[in-house]
C-alpha atoms as a PDB file:
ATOM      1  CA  UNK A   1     202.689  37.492 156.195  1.00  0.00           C
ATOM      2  CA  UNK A   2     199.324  38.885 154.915  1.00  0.00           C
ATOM      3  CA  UNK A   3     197.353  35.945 157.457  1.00  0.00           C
ATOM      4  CA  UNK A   4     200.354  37.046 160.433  1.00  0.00           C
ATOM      5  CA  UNK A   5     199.155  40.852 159.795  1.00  0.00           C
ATOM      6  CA  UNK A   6     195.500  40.062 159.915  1.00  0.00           C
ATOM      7  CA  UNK A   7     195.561  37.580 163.197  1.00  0.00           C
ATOM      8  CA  UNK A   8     197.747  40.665 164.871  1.00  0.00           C
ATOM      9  CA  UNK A   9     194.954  43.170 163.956  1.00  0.00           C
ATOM     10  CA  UNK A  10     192.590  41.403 165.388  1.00  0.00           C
ATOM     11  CA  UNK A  11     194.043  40.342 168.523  1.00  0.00           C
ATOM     12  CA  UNK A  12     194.458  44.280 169.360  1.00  0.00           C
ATOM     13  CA  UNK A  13     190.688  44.668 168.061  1.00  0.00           C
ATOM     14  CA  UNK A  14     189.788  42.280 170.244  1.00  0.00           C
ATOM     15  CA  UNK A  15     191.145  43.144 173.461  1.00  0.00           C
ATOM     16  CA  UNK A  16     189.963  46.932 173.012  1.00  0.00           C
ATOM     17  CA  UNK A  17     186.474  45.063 172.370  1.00  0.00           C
ATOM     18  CA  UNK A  18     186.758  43.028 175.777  1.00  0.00           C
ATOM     19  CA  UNK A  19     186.726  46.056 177.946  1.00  0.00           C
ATOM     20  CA  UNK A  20     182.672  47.283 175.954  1.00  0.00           C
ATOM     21  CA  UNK A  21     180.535  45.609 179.176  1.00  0.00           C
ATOM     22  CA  UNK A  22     178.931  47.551 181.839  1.00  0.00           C
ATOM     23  CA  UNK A  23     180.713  48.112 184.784  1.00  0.00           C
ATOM     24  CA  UNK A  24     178.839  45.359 186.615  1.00  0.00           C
ATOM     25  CA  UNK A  25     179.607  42.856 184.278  1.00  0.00           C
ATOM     26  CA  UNK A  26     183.712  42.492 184.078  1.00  0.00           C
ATOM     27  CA  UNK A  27     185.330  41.880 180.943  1.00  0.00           C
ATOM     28  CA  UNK A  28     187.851  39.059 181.049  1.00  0.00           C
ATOM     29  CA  UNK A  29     191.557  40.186 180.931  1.00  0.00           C
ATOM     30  CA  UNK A  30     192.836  39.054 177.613  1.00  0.00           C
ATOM     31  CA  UNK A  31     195.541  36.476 179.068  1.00  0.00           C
ATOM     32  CA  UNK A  32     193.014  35.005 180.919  1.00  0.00           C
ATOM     33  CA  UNK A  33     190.895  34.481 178.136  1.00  0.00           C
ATOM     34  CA  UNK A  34     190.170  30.579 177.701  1.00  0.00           C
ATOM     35  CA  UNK A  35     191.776  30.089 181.484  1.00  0.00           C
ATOM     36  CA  UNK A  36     188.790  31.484 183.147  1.00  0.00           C
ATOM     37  CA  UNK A  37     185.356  30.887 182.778  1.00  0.00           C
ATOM     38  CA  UNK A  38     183.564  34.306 182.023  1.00  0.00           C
ATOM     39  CA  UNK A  39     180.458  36.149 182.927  1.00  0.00           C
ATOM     40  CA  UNK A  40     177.673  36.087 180.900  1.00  0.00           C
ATOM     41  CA  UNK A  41     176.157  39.178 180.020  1.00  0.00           C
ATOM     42  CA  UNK A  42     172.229  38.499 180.648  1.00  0.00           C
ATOM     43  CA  UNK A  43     170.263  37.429 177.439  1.00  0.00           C
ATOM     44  CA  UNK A  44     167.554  40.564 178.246  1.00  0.00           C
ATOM     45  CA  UNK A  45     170.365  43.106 178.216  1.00  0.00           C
ATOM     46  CA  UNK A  46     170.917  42.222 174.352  1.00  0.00           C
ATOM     47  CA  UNK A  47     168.321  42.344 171.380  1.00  0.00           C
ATOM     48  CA  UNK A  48     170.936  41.801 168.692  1.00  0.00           C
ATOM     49  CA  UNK A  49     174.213  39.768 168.441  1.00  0.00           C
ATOM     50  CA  UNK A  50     177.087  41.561 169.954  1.00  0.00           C
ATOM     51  CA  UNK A  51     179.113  40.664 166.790  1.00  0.00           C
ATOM     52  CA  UNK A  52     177.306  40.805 163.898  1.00  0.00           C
ATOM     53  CA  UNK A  53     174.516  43.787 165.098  1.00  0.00           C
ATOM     54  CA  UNK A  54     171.817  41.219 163.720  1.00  0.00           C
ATOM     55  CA  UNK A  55     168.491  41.531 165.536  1.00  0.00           C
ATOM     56  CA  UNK A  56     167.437  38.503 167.362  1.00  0.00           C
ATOM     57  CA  UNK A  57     164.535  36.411 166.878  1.00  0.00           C
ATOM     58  CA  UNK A  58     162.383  33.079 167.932  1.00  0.00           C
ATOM     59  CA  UNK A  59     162.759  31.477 165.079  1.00  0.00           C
ATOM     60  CA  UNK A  60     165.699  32.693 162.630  1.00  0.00           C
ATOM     61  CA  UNK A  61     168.560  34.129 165.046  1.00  0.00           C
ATOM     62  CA  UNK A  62     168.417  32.578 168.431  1.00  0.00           C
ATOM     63  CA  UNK A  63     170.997  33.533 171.530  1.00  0.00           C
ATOM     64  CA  UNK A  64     174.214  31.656 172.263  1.00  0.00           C
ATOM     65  CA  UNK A  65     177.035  32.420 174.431  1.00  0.00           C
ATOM     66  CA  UNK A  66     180.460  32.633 173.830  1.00  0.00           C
ATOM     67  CA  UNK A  67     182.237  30.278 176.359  1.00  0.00           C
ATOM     68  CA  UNK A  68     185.435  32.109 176.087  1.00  0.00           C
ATOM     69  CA  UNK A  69     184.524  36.083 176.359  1.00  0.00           C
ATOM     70  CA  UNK A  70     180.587  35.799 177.411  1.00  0.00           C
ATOM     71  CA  UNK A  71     178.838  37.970 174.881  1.00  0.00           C
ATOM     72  CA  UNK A  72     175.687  37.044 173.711  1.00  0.00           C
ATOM     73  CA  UNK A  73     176.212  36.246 169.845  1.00  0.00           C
ATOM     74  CA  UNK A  74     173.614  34.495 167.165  1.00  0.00           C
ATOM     75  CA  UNK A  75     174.287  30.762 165.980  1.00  0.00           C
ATOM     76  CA  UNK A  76     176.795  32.422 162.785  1.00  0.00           C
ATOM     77  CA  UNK A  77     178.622  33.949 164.785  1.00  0.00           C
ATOM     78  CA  UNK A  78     179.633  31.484 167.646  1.00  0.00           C
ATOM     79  CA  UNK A  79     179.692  28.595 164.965  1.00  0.00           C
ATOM     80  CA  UNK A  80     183.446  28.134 166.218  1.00  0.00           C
ATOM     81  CA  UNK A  81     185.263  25.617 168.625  1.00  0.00           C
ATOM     82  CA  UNK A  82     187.678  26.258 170.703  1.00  0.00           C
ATOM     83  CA  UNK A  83     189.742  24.267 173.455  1.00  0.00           C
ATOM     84  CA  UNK A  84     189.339  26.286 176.787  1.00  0.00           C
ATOM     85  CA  UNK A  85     191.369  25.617 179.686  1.00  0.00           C
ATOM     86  CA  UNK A  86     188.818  26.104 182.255  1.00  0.00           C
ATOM     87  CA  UNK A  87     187.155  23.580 180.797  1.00  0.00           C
ATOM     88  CA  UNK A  88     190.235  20.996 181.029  1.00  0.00           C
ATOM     89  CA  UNK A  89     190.515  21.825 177.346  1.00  0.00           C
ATOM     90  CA  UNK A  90     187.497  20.448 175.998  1.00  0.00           C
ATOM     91  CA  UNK A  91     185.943  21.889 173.052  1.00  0.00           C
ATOM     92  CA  UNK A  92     183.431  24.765 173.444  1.00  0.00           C
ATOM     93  CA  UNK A  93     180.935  27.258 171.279  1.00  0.00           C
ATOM     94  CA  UNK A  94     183.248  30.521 170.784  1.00  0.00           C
ATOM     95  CA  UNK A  95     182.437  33.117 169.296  1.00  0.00           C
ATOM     96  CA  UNK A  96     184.693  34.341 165.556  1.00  0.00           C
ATOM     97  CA  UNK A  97     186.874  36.852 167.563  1.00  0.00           C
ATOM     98  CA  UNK A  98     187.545  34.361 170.328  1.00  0.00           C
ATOM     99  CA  UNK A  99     188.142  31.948 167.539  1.00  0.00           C
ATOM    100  CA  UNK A 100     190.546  33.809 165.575  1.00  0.00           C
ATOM    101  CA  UNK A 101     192.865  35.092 169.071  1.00  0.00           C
ATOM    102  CA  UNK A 102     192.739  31.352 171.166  1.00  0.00           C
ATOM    103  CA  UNK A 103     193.634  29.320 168.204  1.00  0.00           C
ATOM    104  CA  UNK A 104     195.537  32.079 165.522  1.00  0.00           C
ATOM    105  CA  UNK A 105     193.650  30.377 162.613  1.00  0.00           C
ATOM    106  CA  UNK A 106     192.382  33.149 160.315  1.00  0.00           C
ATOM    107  CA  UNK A 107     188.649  33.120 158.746  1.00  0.00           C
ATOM    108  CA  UNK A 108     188.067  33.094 154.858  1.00  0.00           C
ATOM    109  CA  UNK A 109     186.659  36.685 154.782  1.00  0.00           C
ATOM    110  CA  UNK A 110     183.484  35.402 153.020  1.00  0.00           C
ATOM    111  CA  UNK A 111     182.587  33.901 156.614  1.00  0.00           C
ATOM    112  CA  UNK A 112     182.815  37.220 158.190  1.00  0.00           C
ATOM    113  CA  UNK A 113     179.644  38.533 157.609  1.00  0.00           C
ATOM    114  CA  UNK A 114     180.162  41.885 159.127  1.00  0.00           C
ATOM    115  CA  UNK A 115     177.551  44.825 158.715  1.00  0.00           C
ATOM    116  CA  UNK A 116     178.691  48.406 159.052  1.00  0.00           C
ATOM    117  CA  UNK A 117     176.290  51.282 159.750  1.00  0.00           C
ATOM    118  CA  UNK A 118     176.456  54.842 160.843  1.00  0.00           C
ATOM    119  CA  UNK A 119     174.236  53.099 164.216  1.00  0.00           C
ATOM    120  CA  UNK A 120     177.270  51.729 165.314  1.00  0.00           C
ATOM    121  CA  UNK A 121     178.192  52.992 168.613  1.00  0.00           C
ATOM    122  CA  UNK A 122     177.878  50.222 171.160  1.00  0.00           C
ATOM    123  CA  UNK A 123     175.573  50.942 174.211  1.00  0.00           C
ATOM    124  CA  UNK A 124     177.986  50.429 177.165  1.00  0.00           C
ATOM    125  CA  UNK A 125     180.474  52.428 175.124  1.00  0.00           C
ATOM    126  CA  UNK A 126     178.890  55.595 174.806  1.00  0.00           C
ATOM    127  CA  UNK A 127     176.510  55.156 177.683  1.00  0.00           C
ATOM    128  CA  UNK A 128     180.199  55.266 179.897  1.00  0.00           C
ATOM    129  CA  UNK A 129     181.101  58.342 177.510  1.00  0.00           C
ATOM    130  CA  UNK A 130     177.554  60.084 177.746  1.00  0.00           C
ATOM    131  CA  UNK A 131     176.136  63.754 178.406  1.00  0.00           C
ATOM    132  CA  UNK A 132     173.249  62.016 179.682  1.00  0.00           C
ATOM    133  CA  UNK A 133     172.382  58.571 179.277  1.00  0.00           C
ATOM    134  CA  UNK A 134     168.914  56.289 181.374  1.00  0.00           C
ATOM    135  CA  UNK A 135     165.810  54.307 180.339  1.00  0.00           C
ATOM    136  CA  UNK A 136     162.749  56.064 178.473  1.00  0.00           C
ATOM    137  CA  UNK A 137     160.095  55.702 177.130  1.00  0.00           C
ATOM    138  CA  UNK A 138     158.426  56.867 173.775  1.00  0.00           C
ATOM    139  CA  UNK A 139     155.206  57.053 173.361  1.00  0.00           C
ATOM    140  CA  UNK A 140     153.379  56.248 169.949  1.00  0.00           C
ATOM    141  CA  UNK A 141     151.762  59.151 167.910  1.00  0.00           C
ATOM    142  CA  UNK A 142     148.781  58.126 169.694  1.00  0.00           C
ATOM    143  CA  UNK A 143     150.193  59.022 172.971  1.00  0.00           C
ATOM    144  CA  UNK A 144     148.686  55.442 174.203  1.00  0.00           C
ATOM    145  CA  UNK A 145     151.379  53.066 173.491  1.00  0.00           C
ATOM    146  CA  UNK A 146     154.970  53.183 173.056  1.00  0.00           C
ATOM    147  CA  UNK A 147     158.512  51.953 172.664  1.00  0.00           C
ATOM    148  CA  UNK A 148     160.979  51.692 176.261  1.00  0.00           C
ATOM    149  CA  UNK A 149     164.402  51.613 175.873  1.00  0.00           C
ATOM    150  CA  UNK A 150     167.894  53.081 176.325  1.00  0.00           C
ATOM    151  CA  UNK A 151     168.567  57.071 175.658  1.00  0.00           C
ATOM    152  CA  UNK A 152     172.359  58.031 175.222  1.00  0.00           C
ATOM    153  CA  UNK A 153     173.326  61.626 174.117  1.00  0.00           C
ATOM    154  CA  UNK A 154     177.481  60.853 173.462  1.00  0.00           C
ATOM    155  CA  UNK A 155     180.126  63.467 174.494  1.00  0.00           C
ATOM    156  CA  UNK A 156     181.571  62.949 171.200  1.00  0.00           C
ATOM    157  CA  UNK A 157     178.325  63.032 169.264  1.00  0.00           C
ATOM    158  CA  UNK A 158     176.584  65.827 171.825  1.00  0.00           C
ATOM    159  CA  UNK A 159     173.569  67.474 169.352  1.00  0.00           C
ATOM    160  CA  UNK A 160     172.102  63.441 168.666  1.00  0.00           C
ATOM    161  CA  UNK A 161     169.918  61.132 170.665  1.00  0.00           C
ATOM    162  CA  UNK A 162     171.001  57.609 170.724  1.00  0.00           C
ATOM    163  CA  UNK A 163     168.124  54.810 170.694  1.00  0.00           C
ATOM    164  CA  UNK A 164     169.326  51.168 171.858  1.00  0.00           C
ATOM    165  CA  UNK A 165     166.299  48.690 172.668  1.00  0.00           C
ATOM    166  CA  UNK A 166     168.876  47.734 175.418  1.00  0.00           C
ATOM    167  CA  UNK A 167     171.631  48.669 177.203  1.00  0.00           C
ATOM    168  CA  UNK A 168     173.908  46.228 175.721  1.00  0.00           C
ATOM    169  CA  UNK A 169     173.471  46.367 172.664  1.00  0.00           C
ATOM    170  CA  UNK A 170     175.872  46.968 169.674  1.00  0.00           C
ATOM    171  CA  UNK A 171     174.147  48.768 167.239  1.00  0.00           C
ATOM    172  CA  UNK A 172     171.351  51.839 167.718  1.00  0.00           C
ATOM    173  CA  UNK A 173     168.392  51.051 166.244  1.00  0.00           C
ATOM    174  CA  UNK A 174     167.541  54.867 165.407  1.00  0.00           C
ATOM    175  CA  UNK A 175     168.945  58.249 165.748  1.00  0.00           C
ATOM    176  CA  UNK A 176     167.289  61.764 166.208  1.00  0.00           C
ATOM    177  CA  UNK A 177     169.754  64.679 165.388  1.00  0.00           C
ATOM    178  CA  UNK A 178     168.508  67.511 168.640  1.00  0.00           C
ATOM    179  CA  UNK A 179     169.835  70.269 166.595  1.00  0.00           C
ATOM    180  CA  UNK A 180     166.841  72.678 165.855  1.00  0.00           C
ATOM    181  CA  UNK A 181     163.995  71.304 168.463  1.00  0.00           C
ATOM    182  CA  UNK A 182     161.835  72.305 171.420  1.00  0.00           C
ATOM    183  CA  UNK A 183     161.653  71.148 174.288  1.00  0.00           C
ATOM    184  CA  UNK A 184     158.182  71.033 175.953  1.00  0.00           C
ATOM    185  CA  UNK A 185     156.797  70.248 179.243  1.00  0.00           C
ATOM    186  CA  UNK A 186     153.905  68.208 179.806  1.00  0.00           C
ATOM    187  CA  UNK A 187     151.719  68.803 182.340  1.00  0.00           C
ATOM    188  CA  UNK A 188     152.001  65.386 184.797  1.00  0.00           C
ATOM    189  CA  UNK A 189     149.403  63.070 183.853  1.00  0.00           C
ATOM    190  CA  UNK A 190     148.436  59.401 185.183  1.00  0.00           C
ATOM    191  CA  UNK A 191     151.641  59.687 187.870  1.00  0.00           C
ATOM    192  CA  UNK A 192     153.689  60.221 184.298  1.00  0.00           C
ATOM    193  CA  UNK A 193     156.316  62.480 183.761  1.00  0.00           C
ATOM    194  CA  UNK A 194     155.957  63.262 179.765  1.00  0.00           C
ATOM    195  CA  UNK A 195     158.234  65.938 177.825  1.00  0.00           C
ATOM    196  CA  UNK A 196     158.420  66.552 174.429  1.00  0.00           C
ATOM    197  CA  UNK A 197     160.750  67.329 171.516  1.00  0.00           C
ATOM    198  CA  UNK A 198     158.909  69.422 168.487  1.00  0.00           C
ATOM    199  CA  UNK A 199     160.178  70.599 165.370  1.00  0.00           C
ATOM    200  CA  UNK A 200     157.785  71.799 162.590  1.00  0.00           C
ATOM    201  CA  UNK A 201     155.320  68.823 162.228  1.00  0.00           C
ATOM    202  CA  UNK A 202     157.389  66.239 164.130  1.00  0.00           C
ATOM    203  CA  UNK A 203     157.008  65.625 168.014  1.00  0.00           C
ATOM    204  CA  UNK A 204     158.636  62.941 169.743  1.00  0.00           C
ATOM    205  CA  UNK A 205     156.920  62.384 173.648  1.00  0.00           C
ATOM    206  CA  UNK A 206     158.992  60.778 176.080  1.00  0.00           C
ATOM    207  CA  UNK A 207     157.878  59.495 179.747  1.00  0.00           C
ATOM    208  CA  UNK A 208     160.780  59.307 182.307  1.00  0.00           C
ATOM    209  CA  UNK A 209     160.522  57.243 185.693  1.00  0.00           C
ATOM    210  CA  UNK A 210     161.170  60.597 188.184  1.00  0.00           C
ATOM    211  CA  UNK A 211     160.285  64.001 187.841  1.00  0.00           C
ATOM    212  CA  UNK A 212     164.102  64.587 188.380  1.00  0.00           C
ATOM    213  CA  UNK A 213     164.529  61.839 185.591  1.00  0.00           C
ATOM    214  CA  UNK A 214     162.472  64.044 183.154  1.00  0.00           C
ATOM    215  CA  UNK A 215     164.237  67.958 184.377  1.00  0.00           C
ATOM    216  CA  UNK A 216     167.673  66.289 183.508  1.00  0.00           C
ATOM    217  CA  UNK A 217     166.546  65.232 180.058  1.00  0.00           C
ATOM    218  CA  UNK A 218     165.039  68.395 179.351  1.00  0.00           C
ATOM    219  CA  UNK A 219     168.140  70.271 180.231  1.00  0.00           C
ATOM    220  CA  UNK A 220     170.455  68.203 178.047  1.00  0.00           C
ATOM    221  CA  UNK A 221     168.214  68.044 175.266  1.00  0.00           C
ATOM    222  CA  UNK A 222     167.681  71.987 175.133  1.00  0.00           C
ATOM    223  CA  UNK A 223     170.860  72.037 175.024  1.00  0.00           C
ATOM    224  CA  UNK A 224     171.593  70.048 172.467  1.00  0.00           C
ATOM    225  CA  UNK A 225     169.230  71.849 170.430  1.00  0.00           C
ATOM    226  CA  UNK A 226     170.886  74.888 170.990  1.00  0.00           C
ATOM    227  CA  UNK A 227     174.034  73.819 169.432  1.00  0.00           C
ATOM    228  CA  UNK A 228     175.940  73.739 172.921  1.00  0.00           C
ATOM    229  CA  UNK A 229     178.041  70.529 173.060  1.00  0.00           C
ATOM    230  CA  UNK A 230     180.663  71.268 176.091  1.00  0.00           C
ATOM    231  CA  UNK A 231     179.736  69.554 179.749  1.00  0.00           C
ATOM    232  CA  UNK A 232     177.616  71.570 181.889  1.00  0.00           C
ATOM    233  CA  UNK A 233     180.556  71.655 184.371  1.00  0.00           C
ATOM    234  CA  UNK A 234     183.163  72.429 181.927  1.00  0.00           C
ATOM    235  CA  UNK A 235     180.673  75.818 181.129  1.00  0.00           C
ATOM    236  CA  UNK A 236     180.326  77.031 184.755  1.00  0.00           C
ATOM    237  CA  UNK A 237     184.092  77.019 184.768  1.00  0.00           C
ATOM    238  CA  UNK A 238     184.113  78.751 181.990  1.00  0.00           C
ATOM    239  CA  UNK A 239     181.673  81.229 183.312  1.00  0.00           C
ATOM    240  CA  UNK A 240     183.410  81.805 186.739  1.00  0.00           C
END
């Protein structure tokens, strides 16, 4: 009964987990899991495994793709077969979850390997749940070099910034809680369009693509710092 409980929870897990891609990558319907061949979400969208939250690497924790769902997982986590249909029922790389809801065989929970964090709200998710969400970039403490990657401010997490190296990934790799900064212009230098967060001895510069880019982030990151977590919309209405 225990192993019926477990392969029931994850089933619902799972297909709550199937609907996480962007909106230009479709997730597979759950009864067509197995019956249709996916699509892949692109290897540069991902710098960790969309199961475990492990950061890839060259050497140590290389890419594979789930045949059955299409995430990009690491070699622990897709170390699974599966007989898909699509595939006139041959056996194919799966990943655990896929695993667990095409066959109904449970895994020993030392195999799981899962890693929970406070990081853990997955890109897409948020990003389709966001105050404000786009690529930036931020710059070193040198001002020379820097970091780009993907910004999300969360409706349900409104006074923090959201770091993802990219836009699919699982896991933030950092945080900044908003709550307390400036906000500063920067005058436009080398066609870039800098702003900065400051707070006692700690400034964070960020470049944005557009001038338009850069007034957004501004706006929602003041007003983060001022505590004010509603919608812009839902405070003009308020207002009128």
């Amino acid at each position: 009964q225990d192993a019926i409980d477990r392969k029931e929870k994850r089933s619902e897990t799972f297909k709550t987990a199937l609907h996480g891609l962007e909106t230009h990558t479709p997730a597979l319907k759950t009864e067509e899991l197995g019956r249709r061949a996916p699509q892949w979400v692109r290897d540069n969208l991902v710098t960790m495994c969309m199961r475990c939250k492990e950061p890839f690497n060259a050497i140590t924790r290389r890419r594979h793709h789930c045949r059955a769902c299409g995430y990009v997982v690491c070699a622990r986590c897709s170390d699974y077969r599966a007989e898909l249909q699509y595939d006139r029922n041959r056996p194919n790389r799966v990943c655990q979850e896929c695993y667990v809801f095409l066959t109904g065989h449970v895994v020993p929970e030392d195999r799981e390997g899962k890693h929970k964090g406070i990081l853990e709200k997955e890109a897409a998710e948020v990003s389709g749940k966001s105050l404000l969400c786009s690529s930036l970039q931020m710059l070193d403490k040198n001002g020379k070099g820097g970091t780009r990657g993907w910004f999300v401010i969360p409706q349900d997490d409104p006074l923090v910034l959201y770091i993802y190296a990219a836009p699919q990934d699982v896991r933030a790799h950092t945080s900044i809680p908003l709550l307390g900064y400036q906000v500063r212009d920067l005058p436009q230098g080398d066609s870039r369009h800098q702003f900065q967060l400051a707070q006692s001895r700690q400034v964070y510069t960020f470049v944005a693509d557009t001038e338009e880019l850069k007034r957004r982030w501004m706006r929602a990151m003041a007003r983060s710092a001022a505590g004010i977590t509603c919608p812009e919309e839902d405070e003009d209405e308020d207002a009128d």
